[in-house]
PDB file of N, CA and C in Angstrom:
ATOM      1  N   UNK A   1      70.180  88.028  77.100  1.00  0.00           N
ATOM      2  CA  UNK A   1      70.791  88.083  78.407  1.00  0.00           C
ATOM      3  C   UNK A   1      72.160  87.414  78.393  1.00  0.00           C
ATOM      4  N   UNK A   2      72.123  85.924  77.585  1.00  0.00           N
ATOM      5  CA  UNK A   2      73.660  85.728  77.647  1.00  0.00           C
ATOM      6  C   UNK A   2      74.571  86.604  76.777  1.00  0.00           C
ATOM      7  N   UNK A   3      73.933  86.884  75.753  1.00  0.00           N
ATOM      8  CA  UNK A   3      75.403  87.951  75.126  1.00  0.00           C
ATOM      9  C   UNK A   3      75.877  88.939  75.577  1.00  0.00           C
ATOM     10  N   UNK A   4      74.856  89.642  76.919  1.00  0.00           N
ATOM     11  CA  UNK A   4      75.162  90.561  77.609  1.00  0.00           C
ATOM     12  C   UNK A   4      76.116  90.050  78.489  1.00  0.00           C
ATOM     13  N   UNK A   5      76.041  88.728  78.850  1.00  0.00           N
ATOM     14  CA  UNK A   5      77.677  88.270  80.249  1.00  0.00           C
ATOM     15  C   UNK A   5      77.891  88.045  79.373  1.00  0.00           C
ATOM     16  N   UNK A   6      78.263  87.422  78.147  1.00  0.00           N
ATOM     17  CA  UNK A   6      79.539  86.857  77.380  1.00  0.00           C
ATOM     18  C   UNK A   6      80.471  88.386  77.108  1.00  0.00           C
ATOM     19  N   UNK A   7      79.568  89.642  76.787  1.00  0.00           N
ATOM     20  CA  UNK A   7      80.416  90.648  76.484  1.00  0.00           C
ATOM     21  C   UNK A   7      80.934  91.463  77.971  1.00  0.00           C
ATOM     22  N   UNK A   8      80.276  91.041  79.009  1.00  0.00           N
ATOM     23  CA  UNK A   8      80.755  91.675  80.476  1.00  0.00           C
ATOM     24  C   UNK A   8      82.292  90.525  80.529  1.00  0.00           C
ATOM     25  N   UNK A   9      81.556  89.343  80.409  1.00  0.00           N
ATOM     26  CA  UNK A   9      83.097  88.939  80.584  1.00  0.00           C
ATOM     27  C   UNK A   9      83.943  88.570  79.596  1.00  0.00           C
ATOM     28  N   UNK A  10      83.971  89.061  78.420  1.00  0.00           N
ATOM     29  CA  UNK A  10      84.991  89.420  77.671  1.00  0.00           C
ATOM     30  C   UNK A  10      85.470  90.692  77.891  1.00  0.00           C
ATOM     31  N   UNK A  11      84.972  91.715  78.061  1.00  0.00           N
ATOM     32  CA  UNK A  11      85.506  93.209  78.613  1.00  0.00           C
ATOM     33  C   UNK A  11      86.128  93.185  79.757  1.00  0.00           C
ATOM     34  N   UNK A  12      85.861  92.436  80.991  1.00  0.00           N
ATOM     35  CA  UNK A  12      86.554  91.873  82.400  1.00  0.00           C
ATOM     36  C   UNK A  12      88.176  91.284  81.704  1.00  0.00           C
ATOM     37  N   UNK A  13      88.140  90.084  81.201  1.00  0.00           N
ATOM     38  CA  UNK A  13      89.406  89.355  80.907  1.00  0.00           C
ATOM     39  C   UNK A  13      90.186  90.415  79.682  1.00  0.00           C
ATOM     40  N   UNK A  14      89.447  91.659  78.929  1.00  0.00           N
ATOM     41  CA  UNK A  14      90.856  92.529  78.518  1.00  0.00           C
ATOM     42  C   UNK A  14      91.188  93.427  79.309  1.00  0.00           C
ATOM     43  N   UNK A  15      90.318  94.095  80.797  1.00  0.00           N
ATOM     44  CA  UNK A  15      91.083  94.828  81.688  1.00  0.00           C
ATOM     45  C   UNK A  15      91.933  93.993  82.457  1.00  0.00           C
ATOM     46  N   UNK A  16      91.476  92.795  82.458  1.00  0.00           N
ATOM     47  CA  UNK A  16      92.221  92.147  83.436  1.00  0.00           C
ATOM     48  C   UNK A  16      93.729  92.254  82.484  1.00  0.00           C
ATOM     49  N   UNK A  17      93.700  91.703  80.988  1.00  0.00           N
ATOM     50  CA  UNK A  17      95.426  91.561  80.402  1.00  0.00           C
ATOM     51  C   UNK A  17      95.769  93.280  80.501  1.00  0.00           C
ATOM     52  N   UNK A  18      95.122  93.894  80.666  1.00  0.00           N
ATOM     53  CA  UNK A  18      96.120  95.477  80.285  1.00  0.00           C
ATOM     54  C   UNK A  18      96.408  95.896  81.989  1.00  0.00           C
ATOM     55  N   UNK A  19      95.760  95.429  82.612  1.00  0.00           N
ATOM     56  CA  UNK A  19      95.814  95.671  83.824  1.00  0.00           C
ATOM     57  C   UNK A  19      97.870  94.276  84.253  1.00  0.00           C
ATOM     58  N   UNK A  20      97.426  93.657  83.748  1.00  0.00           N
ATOM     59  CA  UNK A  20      98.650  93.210  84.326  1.00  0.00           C
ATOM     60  C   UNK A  20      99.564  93.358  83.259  1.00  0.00           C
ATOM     61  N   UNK A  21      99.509  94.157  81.958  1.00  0.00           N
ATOM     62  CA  UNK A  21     100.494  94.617  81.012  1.00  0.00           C
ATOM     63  C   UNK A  21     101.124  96.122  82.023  1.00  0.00           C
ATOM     64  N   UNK A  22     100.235  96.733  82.357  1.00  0.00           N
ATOM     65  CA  UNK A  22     100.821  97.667  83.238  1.00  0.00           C
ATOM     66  C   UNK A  22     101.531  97.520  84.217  1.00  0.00           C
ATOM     67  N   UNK A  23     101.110  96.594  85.078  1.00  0.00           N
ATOM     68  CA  UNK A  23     102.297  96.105  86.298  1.00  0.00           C
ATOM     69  C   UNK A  23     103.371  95.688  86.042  1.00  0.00           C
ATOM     70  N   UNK A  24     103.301  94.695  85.244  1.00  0.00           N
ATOM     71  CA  UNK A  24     104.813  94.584  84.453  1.00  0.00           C
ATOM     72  C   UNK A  24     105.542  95.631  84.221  1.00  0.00           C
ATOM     73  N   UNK A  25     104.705  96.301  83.585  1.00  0.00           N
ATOM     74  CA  UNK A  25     105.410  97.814  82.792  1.00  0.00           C
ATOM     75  C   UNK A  25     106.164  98.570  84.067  1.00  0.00           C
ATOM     76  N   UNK A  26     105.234  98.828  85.158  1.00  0.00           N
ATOM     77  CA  UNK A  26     105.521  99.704  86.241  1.00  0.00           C
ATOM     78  C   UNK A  26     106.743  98.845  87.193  1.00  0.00           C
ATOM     79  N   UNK A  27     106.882  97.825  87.120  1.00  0.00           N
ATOM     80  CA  UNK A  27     107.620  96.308  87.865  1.00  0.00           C
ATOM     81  C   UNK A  27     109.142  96.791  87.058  1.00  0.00           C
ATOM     82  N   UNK A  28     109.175  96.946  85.819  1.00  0.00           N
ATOM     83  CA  UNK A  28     110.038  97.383  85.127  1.00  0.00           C
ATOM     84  C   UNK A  28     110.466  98.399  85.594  1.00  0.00           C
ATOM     85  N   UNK A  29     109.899  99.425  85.247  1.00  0.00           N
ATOM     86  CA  UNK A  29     110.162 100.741  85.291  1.00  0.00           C
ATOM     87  C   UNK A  29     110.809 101.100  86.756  1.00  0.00           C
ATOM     88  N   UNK A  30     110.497 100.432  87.815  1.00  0.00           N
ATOM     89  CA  UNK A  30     110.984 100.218  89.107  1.00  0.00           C
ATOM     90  C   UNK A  30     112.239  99.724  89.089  1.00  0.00           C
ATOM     91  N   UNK A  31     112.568  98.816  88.774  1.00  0.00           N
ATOM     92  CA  UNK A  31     113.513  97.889  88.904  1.00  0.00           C
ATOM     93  C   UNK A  31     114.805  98.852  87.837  1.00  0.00           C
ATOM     94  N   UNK A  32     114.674  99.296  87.002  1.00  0.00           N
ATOM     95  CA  UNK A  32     115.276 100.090  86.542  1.00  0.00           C
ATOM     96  C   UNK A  32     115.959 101.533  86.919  1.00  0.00           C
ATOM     97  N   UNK A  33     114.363 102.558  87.844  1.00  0.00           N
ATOM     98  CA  UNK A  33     114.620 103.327  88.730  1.00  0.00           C
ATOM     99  C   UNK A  33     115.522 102.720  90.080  1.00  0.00           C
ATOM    100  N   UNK A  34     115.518 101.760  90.689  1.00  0.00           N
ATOM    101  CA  UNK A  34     116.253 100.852  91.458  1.00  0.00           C
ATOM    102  C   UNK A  34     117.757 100.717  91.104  1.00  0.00           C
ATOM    103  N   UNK A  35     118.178 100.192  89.877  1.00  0.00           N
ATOM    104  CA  UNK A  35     119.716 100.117  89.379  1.00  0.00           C
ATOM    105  C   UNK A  35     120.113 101.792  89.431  1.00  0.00           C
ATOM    106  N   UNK A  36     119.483 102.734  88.765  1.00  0.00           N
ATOM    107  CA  UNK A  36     120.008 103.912  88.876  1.00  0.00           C
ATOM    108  C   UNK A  36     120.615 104.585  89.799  1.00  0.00           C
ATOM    109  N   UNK A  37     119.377 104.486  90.996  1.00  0.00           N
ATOM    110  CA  UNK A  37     119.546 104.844  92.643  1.00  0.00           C
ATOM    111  C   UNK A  37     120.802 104.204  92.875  1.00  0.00           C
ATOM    112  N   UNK A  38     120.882 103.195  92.564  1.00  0.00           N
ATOM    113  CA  UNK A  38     122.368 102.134  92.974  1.00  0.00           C
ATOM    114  C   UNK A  38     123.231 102.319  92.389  1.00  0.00           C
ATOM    115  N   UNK A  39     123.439 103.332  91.222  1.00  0.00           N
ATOM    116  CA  UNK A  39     124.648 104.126  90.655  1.00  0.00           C
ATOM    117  C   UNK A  39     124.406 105.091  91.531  1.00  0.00           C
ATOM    118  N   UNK A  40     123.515 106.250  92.229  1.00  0.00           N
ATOM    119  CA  UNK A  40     124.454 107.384  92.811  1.00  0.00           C
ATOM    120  C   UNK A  40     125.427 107.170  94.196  1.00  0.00           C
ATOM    121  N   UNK A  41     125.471 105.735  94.593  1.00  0.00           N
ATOM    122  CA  UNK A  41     126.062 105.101  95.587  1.00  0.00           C
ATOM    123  C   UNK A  41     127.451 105.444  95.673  1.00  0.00           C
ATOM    124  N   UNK A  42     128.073 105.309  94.163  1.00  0.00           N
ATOM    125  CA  UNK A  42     129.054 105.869  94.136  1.00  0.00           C
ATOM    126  C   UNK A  42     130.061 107.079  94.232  1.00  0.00           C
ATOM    127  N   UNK A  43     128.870 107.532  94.008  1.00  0.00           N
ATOM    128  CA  UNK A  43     129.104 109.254  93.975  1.00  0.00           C
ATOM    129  C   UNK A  43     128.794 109.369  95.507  1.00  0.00           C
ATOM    130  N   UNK A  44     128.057 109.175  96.452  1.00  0.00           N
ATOM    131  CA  UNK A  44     128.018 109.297  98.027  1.00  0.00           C
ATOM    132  C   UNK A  44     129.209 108.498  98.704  1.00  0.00           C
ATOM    133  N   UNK A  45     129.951 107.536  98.298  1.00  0.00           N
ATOM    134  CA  UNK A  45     130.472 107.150  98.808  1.00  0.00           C
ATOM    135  C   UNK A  45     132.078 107.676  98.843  1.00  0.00           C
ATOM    136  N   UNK A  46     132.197 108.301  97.757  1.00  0.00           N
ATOM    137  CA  UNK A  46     133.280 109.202  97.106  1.00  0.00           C
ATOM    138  C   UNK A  46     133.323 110.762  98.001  1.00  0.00           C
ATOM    139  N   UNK A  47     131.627 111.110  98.605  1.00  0.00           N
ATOM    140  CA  UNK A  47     131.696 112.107  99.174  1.00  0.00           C
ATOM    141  C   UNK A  47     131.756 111.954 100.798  1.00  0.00           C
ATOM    142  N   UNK A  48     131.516 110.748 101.245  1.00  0.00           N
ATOM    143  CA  UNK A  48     131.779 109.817 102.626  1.00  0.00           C
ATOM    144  C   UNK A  48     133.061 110.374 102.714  1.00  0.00           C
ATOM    145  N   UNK A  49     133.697 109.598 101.504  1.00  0.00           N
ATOM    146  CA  UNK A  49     135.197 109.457 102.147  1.00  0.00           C
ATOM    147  C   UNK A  49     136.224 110.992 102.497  1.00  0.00           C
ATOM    148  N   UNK A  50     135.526 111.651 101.279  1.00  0.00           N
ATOM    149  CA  UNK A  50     135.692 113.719 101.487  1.00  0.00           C
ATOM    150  C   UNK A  50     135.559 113.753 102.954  1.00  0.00           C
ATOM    151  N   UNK A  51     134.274 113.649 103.594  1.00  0.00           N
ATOM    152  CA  UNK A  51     133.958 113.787 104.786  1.00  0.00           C
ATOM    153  C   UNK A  51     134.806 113.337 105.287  1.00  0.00           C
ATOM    154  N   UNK A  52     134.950 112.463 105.220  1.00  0.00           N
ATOM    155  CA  UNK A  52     136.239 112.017 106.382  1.00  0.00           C
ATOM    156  C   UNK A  52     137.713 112.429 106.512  1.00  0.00           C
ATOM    157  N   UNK A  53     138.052 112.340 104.785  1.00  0.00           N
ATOM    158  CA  UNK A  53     139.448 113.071 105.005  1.00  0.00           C
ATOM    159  C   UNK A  53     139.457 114.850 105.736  1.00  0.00           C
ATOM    160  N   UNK A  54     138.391 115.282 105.552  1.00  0.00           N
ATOM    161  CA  UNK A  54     138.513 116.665 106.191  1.00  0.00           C
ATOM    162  C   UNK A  54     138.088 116.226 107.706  1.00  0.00           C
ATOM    163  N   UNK A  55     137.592 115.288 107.768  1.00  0.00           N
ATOM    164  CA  UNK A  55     137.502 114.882 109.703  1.00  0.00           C
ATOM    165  C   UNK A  55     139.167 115.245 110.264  1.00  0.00           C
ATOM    166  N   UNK A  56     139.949 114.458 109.377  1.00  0.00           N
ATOM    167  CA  UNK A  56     141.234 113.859 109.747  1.00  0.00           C
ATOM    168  C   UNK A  56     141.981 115.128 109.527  1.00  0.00           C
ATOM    169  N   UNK A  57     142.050 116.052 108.212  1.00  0.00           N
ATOM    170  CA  UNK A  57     142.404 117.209 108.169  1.00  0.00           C
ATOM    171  C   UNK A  57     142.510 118.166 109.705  1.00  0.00           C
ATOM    172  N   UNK A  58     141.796 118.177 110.063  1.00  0.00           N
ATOM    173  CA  UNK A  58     140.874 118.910 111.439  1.00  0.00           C
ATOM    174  C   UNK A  58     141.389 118.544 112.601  1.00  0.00           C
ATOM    175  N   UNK A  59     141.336 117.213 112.609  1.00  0.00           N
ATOM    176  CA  UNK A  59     141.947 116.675 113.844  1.00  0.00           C
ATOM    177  C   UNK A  59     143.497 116.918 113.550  1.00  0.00           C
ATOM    178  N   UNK A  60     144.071 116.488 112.716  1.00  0.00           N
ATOM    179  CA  UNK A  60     145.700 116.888 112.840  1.00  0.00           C
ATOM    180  C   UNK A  60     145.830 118.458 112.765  1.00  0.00           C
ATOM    181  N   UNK A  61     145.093 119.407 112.457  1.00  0.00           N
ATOM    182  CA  UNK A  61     145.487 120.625 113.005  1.00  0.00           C
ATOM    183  C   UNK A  61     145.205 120.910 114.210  1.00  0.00           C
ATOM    184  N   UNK A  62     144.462 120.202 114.753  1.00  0.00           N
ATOM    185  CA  UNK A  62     143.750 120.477 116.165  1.00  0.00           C
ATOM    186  C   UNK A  62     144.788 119.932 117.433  1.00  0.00           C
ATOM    187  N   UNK A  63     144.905 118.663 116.796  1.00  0.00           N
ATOM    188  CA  UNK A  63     146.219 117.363 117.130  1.00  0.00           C
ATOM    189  C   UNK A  63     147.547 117.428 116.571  1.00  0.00           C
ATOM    190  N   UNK A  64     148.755 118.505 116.495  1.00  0.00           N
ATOM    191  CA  UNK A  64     149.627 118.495 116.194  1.00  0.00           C
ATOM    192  C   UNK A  64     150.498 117.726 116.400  1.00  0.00           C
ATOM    193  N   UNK A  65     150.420 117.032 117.208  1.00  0.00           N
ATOM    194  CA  UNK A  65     152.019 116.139 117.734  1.00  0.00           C
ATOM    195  C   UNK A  65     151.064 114.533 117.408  1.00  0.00           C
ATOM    196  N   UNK A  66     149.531 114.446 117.195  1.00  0.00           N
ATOM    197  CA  UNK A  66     149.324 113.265 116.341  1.00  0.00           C
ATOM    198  C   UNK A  66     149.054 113.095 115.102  1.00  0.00           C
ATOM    199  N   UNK A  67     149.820 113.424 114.127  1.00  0.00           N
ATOM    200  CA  UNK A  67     150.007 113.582 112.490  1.00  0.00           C
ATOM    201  C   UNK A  67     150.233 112.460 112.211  1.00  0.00           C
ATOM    202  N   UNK A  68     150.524 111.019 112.787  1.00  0.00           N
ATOM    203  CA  UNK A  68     150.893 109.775 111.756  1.00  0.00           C
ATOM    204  C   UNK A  68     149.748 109.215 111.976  1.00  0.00           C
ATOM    205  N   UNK A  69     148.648 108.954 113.097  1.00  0.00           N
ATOM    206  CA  UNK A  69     147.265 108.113 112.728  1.00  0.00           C
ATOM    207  C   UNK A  69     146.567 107.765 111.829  1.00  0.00           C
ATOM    208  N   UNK A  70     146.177 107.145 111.824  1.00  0.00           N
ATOM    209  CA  UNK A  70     144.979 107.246 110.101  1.00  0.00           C
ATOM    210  C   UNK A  70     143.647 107.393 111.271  1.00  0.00           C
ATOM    211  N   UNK A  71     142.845 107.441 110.303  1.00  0.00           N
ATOM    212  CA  UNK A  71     141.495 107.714 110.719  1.00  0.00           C
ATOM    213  C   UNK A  71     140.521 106.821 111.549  1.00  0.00           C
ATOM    214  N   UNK A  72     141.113 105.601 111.401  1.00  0.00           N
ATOM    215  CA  UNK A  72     140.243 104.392 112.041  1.00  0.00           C
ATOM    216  C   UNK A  72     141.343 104.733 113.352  1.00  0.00           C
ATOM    217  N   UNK A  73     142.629 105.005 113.671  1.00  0.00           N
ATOM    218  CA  UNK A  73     143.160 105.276 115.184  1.00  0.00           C
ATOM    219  C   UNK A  73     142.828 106.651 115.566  1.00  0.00           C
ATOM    220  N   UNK A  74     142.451 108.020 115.355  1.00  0.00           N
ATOM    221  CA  UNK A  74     141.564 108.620 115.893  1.00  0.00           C
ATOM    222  C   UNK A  74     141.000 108.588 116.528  1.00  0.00           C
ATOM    223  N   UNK A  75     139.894 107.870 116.160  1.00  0.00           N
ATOM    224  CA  UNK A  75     138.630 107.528 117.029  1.00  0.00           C
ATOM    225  C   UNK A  75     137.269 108.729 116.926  1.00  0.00           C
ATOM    226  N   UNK A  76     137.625 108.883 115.335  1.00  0.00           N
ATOM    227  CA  UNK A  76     136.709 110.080 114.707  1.00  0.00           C
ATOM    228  C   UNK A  76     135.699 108.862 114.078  1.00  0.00           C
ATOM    229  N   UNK A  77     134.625 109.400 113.979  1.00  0.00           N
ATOM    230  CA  UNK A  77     133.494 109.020 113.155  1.00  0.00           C
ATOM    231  C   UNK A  77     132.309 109.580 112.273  1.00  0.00           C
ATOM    232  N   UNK A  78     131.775 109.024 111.511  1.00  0.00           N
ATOM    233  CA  UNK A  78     130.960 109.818 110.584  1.00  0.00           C
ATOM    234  C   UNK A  78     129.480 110.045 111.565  1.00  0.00           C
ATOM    235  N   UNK A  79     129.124 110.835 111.728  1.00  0.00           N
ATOM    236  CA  UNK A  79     127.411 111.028 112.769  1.00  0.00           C
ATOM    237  C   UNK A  79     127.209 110.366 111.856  1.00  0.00           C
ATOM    238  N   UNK A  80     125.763 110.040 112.450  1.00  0.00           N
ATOM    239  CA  UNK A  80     124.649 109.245 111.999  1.00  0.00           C
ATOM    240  C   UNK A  80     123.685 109.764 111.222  1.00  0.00           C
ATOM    241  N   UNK A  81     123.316 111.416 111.061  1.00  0.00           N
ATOM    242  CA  UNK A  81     122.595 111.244 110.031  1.00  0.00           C
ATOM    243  C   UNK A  81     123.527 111.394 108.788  1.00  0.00           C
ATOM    244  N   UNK A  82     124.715 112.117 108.953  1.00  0.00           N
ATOM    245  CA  UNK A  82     125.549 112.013 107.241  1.00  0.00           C
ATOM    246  C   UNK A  82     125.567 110.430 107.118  1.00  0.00           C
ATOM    247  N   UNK A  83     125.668 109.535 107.823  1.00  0.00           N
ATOM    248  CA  UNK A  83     125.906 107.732 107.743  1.00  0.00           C
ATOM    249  C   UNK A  83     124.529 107.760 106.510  1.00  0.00           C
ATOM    250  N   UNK A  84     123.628 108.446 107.407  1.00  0.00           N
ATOM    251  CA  UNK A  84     122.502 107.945 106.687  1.00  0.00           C
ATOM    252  C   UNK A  84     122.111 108.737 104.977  1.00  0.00           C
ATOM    253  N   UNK A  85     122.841 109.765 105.099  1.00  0.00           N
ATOM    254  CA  UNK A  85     122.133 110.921 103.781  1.00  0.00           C
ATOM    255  C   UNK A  85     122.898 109.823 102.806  1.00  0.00           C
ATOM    256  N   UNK A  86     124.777 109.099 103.283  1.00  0.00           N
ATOM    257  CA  UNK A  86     125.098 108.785 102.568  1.00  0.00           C
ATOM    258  C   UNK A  86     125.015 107.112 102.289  1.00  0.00           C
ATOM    259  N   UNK A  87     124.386 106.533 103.193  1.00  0.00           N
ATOM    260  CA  UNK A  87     124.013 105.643 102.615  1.00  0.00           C
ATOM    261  C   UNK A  87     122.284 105.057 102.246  1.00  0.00           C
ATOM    262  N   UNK A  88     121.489 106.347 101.869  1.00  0.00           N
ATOM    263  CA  UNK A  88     120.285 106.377 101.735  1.00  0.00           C
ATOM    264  C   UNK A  88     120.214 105.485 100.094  1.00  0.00           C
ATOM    265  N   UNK A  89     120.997 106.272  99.610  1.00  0.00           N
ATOM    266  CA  UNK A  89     120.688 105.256  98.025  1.00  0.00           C
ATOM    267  C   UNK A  89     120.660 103.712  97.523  1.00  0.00           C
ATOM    268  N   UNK A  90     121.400 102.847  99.037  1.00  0.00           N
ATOM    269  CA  UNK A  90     121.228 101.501  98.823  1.00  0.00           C
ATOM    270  C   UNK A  90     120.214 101.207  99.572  1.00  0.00           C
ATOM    271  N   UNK A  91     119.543 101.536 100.409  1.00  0.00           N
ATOM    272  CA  UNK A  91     118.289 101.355 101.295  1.00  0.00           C
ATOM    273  C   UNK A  91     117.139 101.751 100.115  1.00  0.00           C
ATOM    274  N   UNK A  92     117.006 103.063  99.332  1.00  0.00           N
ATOM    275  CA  UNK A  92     116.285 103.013  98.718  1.00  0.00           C
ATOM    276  C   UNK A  92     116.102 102.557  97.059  1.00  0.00           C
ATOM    277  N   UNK A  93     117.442 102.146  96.718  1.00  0.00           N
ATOM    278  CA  UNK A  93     117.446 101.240  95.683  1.00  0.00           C
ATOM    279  C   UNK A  93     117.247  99.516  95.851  1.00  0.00           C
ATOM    280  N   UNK A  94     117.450  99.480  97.190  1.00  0.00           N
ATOM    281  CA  UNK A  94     116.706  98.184  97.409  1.00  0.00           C
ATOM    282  C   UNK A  94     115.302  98.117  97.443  1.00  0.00           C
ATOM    283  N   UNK A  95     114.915  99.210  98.075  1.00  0.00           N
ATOM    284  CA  UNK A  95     113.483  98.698  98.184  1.00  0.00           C
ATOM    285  C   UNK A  95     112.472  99.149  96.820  1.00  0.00           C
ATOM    286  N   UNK A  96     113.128  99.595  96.100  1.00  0.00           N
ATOM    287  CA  UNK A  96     112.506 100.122  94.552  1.00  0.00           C
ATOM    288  C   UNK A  96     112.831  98.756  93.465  1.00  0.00           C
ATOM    289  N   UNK A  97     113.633  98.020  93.895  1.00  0.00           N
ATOM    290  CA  UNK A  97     113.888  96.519  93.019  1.00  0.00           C
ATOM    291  C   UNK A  97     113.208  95.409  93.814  1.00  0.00           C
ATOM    292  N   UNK A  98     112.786  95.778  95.583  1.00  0.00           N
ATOM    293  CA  UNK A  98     112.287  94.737  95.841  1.00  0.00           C
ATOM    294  C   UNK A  98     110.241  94.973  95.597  1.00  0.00           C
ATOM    295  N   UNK A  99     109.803  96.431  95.404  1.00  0.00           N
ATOM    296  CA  UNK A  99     108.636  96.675  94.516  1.00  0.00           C
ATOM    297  C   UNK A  99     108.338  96.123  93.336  1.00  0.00           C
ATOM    298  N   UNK A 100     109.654  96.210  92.417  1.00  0.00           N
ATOM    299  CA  UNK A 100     109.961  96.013  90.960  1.00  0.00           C
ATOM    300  C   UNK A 100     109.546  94.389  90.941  1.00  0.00           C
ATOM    301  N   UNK A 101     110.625  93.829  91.444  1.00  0.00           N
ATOM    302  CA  UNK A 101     110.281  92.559  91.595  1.00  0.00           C
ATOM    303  C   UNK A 101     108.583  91.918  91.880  1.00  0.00           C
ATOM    304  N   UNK A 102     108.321  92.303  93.045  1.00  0.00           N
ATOM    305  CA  UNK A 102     106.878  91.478  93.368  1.00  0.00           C
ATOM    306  C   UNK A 102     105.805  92.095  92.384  1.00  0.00           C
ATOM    307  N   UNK A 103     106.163  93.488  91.607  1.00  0.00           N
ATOM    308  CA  UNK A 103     104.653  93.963  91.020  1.00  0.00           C
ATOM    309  C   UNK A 103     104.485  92.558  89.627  1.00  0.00           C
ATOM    310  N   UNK A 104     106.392  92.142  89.069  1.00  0.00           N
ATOM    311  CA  UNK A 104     106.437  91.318  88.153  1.00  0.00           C
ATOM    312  C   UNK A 104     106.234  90.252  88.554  1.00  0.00           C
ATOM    313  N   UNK A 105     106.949  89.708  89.109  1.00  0.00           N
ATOM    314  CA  UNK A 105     106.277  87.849  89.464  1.00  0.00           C
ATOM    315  C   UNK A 105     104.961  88.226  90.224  1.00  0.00           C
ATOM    316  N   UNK A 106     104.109  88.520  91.034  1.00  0.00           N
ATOM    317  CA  UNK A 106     102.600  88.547  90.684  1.00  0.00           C
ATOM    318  C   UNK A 106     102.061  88.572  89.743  1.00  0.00           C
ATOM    319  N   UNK A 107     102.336  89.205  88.385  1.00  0.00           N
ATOM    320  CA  UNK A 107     101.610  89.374  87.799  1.00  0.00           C
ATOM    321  C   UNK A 107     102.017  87.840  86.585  1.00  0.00           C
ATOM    322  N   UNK A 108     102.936  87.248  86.679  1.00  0.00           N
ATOM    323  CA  UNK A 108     103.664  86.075  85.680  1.00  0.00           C
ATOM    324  C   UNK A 108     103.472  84.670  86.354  1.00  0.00           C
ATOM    325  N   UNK A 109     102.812  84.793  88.056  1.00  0.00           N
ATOM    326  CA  UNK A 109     102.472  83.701  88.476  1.00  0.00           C
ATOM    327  C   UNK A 109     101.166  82.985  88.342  1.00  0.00           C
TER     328      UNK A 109
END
């Protein structure tokens, strides 16, 4: 009867290490998917600003006699869901490093 729990709980304490070799693994693998997401930031933000120069395009053909404004005197703005398509990649690269993070320190505390 005892070698039967000594081998239940030796089989318990190696799912338990592969079980938290995986979280790590996946804690990683997050946190990594996370930096990536936070490179296409750049590339949306490059296409923000497209958006906007054709805002401004638009309005000075529309607005002929106001051709010297810049865009912040307009009083043009980006809607809210392009705000959002283009700034979706730091909302969701945060929250893929803040997964990353807790799956690793749980499992190292």
């Amino acid at each position: 009867m005892e070698a039967q729990n000594n081998a239940t709980i030796a089989s318990t304490s190696q799912t338990d290490n592969r079980t938290k070799i995986v979280l790590i693994i996946m804690g990683i693998l997050l946190l990594i998917l996370g930096v990536t997401v936070f490179l296409f930031y750049t590339v949306t933000s490059r296409k923000m600003k497209e958006f906007k120069q054709k805002q401004l395009e638009q309005y000075r053909i529309n607005h002929p006699k106001k051709k010297h404004l810049s865009y912040d005197q307009t009083g043009l703005y980006v809607p809210s869901w392009e705000r959002a398509k283009y700034q979706s990649p730091l909302i969701i690269g945060l929250v893929l490093c803040i997964i990353g993070i807790s799956f690793i320190t749980s499992q190292l505390a």
